[in-house]
N, C-alpha and C. Protein backbone atom coordinates (compact mmCIF):
# COMPACT_ATOMS: atom_id res chain seq x y z
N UNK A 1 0.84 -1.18 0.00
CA UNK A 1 0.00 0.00 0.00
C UNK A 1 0.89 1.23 0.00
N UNK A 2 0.67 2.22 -1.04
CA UNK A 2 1.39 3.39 -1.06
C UNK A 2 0.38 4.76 -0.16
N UNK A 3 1.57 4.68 1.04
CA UNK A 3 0.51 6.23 1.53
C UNK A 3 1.28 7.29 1.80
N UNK A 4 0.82 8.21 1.01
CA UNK A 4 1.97 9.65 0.55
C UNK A 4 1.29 10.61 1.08
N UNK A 5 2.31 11.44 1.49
CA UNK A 5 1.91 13.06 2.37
C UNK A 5 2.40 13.68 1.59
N UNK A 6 1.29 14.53 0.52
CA UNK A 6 2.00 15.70 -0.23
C UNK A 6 1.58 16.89 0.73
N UNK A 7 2.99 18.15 0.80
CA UNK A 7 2.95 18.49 1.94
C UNK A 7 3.80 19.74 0.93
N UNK A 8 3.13 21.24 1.94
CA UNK A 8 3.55 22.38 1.07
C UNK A 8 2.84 23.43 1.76
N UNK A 9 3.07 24.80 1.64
CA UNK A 9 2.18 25.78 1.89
C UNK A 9 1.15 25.68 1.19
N UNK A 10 0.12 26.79 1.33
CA UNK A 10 -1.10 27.47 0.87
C UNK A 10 -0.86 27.71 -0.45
N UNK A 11 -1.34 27.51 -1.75
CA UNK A 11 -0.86 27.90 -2.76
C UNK A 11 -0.07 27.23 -3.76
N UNK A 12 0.54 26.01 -2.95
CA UNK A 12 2.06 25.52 -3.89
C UNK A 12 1.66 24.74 -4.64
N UNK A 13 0.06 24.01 -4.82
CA UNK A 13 -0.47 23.38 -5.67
C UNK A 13 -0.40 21.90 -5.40
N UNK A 14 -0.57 21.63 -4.15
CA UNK A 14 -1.13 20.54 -3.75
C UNK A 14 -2.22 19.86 -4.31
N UNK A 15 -3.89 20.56 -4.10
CA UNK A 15 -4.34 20.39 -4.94
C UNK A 15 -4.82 19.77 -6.58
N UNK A 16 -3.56 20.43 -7.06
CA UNK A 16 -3.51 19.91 -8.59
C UNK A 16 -2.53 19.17 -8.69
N UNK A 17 -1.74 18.93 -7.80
CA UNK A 17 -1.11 17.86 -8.08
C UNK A 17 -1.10 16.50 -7.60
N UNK A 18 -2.06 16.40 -6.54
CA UNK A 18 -3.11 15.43 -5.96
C UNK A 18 -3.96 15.02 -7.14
N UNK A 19 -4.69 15.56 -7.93
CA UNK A 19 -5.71 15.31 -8.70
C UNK A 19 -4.79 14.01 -9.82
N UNK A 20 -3.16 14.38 -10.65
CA UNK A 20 -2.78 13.95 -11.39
C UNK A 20 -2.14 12.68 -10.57
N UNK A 21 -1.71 12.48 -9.35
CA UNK A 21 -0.97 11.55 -7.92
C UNK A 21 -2.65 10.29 -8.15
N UNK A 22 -3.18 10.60 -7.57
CA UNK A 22 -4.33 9.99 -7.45
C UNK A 22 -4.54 8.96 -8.67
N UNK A 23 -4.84 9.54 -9.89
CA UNK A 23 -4.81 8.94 -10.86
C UNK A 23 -3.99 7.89 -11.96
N UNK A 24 -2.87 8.85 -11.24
CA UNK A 24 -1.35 8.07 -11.68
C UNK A 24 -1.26 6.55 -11.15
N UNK A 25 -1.24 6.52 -9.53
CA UNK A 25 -1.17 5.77 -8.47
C UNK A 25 -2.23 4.63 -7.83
N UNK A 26 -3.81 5.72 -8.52
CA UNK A 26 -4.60 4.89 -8.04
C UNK A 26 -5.19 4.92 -6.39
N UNK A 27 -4.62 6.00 -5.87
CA UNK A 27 -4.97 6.35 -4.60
C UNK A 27 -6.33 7.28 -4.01
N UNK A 28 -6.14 7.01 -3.19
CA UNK A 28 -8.05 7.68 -2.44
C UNK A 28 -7.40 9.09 -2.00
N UNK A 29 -8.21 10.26 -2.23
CA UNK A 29 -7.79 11.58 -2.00
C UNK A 29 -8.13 11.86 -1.01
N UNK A 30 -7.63 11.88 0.51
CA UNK A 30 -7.94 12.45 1.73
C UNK A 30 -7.43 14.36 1.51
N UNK A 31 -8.23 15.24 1.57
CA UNK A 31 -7.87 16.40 1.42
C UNK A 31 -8.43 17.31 2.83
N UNK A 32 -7.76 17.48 3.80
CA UNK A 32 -8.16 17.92 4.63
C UNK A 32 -9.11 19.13 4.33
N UNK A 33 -8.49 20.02 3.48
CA UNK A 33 -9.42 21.11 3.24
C UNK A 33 -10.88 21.06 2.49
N UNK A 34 -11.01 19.86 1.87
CA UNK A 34 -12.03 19.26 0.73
C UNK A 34 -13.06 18.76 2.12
N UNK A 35 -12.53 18.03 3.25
CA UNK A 35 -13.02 17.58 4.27
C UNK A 35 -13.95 18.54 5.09
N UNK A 36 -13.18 19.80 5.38
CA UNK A 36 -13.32 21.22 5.94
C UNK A 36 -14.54 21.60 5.72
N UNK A 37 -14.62 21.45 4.13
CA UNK A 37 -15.31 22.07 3.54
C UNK A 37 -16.64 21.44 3.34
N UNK A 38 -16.43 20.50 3.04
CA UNK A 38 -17.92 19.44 3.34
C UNK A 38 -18.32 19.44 4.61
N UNK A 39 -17.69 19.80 5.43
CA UNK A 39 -18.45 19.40 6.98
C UNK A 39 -18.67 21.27 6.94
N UNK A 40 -18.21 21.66 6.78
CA UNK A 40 -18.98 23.47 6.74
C UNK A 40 -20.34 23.51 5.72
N UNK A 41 -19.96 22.94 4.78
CA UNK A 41 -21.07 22.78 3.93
C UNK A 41 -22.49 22.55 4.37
N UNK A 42 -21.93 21.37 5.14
CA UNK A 42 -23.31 20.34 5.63
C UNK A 42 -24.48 21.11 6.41
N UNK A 43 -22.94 22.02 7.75
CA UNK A 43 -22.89 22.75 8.47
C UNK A 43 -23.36 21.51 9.96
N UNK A 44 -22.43 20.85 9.67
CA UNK A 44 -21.98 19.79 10.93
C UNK A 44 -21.50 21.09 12.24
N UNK A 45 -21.20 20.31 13.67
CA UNK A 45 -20.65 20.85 14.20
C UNK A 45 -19.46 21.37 14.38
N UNK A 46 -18.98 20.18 14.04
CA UNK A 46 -17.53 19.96 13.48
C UNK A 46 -16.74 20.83 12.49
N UNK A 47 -18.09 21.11 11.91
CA UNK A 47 -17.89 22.20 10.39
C UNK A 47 -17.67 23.38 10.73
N UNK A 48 -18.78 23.93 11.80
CA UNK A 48 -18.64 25.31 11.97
C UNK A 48 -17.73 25.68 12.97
N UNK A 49 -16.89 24.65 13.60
CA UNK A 49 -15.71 25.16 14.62
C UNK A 49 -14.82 25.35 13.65
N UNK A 50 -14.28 24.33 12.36
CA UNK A 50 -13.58 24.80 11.75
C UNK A 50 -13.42 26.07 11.00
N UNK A 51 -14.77 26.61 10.28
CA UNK A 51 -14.78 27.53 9.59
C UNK A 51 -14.57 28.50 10.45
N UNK A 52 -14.93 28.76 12.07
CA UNK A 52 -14.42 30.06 12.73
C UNK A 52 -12.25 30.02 12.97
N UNK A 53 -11.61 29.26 12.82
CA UNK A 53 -10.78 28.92 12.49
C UNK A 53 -10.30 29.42 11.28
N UNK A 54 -10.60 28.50 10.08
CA UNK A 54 -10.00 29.24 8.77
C UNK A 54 -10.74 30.65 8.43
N UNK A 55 -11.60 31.16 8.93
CA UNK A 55 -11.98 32.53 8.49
C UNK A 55 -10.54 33.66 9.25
N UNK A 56 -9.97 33.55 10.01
CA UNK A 56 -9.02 34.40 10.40
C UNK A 56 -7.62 33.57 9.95
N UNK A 57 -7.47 32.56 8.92
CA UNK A 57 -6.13 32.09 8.66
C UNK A 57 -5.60 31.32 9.61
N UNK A 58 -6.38 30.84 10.67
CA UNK A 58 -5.67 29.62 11.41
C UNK A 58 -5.79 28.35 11.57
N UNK A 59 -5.23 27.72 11.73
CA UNK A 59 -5.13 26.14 11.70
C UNK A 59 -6.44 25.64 12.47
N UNK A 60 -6.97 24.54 12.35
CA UNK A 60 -8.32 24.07 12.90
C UNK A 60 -7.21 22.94 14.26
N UNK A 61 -8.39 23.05 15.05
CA UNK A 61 -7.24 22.32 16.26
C UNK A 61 -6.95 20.69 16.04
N UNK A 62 -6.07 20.32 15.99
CA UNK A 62 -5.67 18.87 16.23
C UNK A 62 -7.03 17.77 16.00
N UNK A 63 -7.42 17.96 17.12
CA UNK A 63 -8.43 16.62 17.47
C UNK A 63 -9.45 17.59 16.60
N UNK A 64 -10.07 18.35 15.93
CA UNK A 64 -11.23 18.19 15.08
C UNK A 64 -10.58 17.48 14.10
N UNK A 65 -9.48 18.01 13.66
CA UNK A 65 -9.19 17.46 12.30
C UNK A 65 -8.93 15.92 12.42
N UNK A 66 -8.08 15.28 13.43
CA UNK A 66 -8.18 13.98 13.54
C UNK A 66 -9.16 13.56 13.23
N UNK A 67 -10.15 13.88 13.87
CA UNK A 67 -11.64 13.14 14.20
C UNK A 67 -12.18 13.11 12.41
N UNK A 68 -12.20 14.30 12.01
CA UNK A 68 -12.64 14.61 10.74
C UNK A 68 -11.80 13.06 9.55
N UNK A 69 -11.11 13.28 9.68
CA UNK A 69 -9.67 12.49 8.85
C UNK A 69 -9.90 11.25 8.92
N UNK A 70 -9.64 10.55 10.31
CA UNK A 70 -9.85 8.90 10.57
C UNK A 70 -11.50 8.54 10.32
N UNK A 71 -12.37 9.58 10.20
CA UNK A 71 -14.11 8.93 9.47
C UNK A 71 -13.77 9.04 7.84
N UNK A 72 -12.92 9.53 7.41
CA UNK A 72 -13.05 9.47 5.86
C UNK A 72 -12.09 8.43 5.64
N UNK A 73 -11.01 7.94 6.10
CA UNK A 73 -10.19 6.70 6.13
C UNK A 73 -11.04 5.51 6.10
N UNK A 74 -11.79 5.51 7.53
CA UNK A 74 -12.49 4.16 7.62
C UNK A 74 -13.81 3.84 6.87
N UNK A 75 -14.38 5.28 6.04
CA UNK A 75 -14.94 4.95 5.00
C UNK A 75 -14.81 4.54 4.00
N UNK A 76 -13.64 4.88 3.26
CA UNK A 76 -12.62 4.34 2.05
C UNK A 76 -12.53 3.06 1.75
N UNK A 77 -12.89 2.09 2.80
CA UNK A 77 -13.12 0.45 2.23
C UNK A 77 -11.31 -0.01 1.83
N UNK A 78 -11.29 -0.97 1.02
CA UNK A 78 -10.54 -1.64 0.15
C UNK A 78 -9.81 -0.55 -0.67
N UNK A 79 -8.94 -0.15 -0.73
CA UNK A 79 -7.83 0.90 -1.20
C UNK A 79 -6.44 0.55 -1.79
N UNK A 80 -6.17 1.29 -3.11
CA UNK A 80 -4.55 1.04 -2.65
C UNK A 80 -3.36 1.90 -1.76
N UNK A 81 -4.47 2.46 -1.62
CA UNK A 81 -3.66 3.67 -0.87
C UNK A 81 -4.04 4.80 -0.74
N UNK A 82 -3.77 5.73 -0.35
CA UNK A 82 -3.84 7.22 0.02
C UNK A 82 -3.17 8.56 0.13
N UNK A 83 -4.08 9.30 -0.12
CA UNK A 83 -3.05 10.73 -0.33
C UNK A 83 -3.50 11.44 0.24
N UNK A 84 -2.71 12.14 1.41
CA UNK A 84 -3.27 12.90 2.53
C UNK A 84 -2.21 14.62 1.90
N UNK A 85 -3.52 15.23 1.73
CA UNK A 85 -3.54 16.47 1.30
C UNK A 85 -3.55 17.70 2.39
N UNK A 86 -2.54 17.96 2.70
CA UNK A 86 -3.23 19.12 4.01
C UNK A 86 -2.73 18.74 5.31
N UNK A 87 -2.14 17.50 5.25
CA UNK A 87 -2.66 17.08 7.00
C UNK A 87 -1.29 15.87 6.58
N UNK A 88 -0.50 15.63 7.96
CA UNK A 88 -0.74 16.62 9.44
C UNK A 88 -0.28 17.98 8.82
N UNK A 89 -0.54 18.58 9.70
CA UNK A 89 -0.18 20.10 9.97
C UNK A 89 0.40 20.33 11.18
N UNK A 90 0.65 19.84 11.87
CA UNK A 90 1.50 19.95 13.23
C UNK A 90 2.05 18.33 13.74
N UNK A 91 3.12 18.38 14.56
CA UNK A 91 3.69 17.24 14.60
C UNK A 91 2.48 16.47 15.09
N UNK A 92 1.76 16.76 16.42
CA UNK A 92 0.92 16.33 17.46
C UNK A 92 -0.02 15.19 16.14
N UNK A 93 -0.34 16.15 15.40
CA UNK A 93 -1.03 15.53 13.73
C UNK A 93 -0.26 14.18 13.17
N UNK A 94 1.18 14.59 13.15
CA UNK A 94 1.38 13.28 12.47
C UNK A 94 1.97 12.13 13.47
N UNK A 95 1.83 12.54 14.55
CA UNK A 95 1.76 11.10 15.56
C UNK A 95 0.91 10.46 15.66
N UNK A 96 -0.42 11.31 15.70
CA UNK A 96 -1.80 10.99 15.19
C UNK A 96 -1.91 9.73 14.51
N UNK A 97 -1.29 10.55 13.26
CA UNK A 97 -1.41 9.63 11.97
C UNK A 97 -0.75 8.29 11.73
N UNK A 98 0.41 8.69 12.22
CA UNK A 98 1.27 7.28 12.49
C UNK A 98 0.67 6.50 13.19
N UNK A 99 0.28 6.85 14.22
CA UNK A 99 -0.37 5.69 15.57
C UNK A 99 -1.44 5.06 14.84
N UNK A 100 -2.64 5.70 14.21
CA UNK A 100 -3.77 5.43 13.68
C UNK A 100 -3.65 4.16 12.40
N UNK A 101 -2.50 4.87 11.62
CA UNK A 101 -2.02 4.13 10.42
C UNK A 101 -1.33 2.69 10.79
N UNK A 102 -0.98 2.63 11.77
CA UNK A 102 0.07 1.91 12.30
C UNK A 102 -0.96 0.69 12.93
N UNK A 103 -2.11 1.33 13.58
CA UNK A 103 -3.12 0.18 13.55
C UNK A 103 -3.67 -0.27 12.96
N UNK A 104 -3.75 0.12 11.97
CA UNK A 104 -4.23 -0.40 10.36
C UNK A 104 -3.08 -1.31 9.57
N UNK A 105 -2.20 -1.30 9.99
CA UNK A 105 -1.11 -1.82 9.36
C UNK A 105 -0.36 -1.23 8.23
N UNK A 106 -0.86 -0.08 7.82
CA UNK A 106 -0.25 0.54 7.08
C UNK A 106 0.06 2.25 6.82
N UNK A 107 1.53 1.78 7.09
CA UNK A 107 2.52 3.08 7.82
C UNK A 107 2.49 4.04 6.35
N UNK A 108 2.69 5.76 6.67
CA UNK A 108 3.51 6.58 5.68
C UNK A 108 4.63 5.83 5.17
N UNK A 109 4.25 5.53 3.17
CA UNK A 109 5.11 5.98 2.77
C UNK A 109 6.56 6.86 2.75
N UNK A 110 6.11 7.87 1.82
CA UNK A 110 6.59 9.09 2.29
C UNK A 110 5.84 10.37 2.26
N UNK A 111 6.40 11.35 3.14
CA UNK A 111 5.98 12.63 2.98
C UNK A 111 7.10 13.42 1.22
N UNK A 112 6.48 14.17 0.51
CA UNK A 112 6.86 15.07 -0.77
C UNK A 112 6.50 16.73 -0.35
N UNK A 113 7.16 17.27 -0.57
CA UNK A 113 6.51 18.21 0.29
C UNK A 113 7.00 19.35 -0.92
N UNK A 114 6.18 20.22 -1.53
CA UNK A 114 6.24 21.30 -2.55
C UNK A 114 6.87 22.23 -2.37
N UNK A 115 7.94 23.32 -2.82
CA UNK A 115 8.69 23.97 -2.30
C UNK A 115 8.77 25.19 -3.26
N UNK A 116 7.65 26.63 -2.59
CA UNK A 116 7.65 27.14 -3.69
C UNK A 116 7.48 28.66 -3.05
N UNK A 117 8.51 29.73 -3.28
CA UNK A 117 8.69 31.20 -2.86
C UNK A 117 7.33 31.76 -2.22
N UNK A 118 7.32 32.71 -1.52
CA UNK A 118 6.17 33.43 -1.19
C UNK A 118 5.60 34.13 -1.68
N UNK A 119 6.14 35.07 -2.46
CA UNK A 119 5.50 35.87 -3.23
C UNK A 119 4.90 35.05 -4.41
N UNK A 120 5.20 33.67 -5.04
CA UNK A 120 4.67 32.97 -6.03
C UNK A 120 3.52 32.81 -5.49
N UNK A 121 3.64 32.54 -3.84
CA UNK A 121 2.75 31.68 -3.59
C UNK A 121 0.75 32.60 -3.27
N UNK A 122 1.24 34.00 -2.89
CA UNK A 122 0.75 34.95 -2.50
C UNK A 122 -0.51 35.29 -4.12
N UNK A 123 0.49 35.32 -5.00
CA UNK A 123 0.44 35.68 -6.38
C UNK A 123 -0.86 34.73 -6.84
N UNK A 124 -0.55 33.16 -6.76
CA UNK A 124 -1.60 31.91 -6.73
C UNK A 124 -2.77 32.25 -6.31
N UNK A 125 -2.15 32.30 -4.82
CA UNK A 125 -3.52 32.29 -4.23
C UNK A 125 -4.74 33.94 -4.11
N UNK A 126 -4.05 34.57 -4.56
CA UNK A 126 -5.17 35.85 -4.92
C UNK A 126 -5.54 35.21 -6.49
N UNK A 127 -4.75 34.70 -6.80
CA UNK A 127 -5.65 34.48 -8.79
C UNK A 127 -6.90 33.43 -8.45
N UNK A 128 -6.80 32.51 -7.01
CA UNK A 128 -7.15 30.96 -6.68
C UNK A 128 -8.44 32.18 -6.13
N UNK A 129 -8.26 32.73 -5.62
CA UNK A 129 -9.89 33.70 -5.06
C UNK A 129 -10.41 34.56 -6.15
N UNK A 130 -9.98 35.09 -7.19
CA UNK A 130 -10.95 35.76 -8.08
C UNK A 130 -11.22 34.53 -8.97
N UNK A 131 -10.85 33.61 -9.45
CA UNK A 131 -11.53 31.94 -10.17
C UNK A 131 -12.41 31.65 -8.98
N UNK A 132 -12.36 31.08 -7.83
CA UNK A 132 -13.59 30.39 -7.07
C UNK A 132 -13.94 31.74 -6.26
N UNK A 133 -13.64 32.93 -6.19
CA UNK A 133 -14.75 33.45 -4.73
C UNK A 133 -14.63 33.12 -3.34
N UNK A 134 -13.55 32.09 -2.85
CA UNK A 134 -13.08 32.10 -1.78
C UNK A 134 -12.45 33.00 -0.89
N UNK A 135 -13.04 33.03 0.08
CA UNK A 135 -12.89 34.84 1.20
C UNK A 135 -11.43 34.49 1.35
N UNK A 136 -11.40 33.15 2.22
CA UNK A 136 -9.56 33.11 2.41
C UNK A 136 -8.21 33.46 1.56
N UNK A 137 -8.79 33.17 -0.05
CA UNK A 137 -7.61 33.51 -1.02
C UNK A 137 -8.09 35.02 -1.50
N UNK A 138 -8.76 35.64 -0.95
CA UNK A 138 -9.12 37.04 -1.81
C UNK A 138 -8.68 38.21 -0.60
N UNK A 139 -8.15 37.84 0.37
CA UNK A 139 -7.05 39.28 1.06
C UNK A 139 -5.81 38.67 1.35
N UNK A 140 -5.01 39.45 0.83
CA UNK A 140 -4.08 39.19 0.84
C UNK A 140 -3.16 39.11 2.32
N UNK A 141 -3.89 40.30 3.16
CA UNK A 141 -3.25 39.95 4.65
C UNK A 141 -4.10 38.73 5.14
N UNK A 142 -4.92 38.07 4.68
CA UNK A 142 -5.22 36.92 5.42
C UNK A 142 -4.28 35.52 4.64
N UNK A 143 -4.52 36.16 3.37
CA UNK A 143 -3.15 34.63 2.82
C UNK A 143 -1.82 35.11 3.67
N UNK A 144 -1.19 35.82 3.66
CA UNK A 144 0.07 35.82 4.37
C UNK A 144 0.29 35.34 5.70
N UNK A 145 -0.76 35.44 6.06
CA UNK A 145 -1.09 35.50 7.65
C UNK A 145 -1.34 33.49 7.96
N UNK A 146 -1.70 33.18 6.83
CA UNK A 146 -1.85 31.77 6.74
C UNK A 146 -0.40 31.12 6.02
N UNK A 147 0.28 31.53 5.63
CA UNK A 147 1.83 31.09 5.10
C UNK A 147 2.71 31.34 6.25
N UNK A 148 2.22 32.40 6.68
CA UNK A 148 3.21 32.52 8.44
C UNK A 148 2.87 31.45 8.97
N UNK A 149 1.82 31.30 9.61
CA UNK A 149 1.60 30.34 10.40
C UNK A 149 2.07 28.82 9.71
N UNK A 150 2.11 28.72 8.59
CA UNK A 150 2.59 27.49 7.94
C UNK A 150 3.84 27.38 8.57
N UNK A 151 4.29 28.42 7.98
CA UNK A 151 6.10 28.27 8.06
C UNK A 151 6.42 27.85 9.71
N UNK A 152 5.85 29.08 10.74
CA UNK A 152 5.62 28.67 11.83
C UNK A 152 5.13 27.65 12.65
N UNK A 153 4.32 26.82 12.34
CA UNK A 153 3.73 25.71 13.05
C UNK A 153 3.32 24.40 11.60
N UNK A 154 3.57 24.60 10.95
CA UNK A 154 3.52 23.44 10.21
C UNK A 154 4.63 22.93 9.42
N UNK A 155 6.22 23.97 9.01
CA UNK A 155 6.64 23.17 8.08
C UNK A 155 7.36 22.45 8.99
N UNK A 156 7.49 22.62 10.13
CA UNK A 156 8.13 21.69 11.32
C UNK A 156 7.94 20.44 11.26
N UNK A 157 6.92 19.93 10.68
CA UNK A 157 6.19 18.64 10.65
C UNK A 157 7.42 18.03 9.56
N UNK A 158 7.93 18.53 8.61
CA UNK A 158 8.86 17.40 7.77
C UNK A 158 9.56 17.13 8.81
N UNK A 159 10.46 17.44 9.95
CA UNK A 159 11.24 16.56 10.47
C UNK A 159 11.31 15.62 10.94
N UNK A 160 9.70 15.44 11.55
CA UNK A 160 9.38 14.18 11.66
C UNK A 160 9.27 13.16 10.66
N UNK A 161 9.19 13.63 9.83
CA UNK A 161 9.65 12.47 8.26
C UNK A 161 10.78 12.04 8.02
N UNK A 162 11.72 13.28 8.14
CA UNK A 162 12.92 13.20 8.35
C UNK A 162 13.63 12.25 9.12
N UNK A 163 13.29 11.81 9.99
CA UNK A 163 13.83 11.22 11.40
C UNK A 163 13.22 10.06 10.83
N UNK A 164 12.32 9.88 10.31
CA UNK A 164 12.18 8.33 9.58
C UNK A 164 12.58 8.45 8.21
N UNK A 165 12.96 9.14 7.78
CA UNK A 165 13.90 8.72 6.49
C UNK A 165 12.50 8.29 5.30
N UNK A 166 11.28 9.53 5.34
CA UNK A 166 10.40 9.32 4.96
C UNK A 166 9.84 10.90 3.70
N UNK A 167 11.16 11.64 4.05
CA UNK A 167 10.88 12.74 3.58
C UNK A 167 11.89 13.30 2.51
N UNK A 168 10.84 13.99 1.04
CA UNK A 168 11.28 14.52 0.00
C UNK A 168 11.23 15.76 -0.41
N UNK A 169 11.73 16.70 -0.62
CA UNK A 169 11.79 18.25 -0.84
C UNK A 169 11.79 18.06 -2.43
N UNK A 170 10.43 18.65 -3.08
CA UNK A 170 10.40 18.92 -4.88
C UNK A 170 10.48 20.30 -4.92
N UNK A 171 11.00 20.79 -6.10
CA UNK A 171 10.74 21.92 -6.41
C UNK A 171 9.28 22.23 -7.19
N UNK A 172 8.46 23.07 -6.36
CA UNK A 172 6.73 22.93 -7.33
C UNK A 172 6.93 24.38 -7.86
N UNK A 173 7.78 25.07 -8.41
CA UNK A 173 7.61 25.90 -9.61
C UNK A 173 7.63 25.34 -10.86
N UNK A 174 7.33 25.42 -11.79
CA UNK A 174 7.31 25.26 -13.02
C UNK A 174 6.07 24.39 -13.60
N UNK A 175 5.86 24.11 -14.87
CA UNK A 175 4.59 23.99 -15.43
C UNK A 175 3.66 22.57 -14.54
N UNK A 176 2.54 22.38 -14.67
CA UNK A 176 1.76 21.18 -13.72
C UNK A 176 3.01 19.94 -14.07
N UNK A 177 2.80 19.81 -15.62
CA UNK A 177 4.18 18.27 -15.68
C UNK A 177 5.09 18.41 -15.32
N UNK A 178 5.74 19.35 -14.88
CA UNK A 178 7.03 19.28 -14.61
C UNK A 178 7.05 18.98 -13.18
N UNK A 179 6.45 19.64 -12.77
CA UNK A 179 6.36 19.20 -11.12
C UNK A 179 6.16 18.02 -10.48
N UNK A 180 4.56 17.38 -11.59
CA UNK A 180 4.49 16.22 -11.54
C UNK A 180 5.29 14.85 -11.75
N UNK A 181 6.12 15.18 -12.96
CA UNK A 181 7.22 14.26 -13.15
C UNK A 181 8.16 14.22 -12.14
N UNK A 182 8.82 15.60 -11.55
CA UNK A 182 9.66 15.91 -10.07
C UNK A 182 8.90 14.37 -8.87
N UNK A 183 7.55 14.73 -8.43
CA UNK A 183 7.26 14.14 -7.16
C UNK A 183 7.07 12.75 -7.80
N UNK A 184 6.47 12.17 -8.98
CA UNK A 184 6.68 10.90 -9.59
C UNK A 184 7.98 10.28 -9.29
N UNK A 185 9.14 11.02 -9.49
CA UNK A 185 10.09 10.38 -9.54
C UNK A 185 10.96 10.67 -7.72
N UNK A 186 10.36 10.98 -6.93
CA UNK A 186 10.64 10.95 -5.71
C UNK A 186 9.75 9.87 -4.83
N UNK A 187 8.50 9.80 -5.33
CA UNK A 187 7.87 8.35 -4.97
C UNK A 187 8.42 7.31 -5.92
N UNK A 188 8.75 7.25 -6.69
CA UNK A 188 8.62 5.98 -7.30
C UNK A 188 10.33 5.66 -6.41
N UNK A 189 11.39 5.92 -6.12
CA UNK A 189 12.07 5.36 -5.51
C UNK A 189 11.98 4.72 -4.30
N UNK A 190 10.80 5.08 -3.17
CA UNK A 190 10.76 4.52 -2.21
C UNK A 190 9.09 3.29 -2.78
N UNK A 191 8.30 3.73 -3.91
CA UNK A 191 7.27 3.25 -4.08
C UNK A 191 7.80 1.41 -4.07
């Protein structure tokens, strides 16, 4: 079973490069934010703690998102695997994940993690709010304010990959294939 953490700021195109991973691989798309968003949608409880959260650019706490994450896992059935989009986001997250995975019998792969300037990334995500209308990508002090906090409390999380000898740094500038071919060929060595 291949289970990959594509892992990146706000912007670096996770997203779209999940969509082409998935298909390539054959894997089930866990997208934390896709998750977020359906349970806001629904307007679960669960939903609306998160959305007071991402409306000011901050991380949703630990245990919602767990909770959120391990019901879309154990719905997934028969799989070859998985692609966790978004998540962890803090170490506390990917002990989580390990422990959880680990009772399932099946551990991270690896983490790939997108590696792409700020101002690119700033640039994205205001074009990513006038295409969908999303409040979070349409001010710009609230995207920044959400790349801080990345840098600050989430890119910490590769070292824990690190320390298992589970973690890949791509470069995600340049066209969708190119990038894609980049993280293709960083999974397929441990795949």
């Amino acid at each position: 079973m291949l289970n990959l953490i594509l892992f990146g700021p706000p912007g670096s195109g996770k997203g779209t490069q999940s969509s082409k991973l998935i298909e390539h691989y054959q894997l089930c798309h866990l997208s934390t934010g896709d998750i977020f968003r359906a349970n806001m949608k629904e307007g679960t409880e669960l939903g609306k703690l998160a959305q007071s959260y991402i409306d000011q650019g901050n991380l949703v706490p630990d245990e919602v998102t767990i909770k959120m994450l391990e019901s879309e896992v154990q719905k997934a059935g028969d799989v070859k695997g998985f692609i966790f989009d978004g998540f962890p986001r803090t170490t506390a997250q990917a002990v989580a994940l390990d422990q959880f995975l680990s009772s399932r019998n099946e551990p991270i792969t690896i983490m790939t993690a997108l590696n792409v300037p700020e101002e690119e990334l700033v640039t994205r995500l205001m074009k990513r709010g006038e295409d969908s209308g999303r409040a979070d990508d349409s001010d710009e002090s609230v995207i920044r304010n959400r790349i801080s906090v990345y840098q600050e409390q989430t890119a910490i999380v590769a070292s824990h990959y690190e320390a298992q000898h589970k973690y890949e740094a791509v470069n995600g500038v340049g066209t969708v294939d190119e990038v894609f071919d980049r993280l293709c060929e960083a999974i397929d060595v441990v795949a």
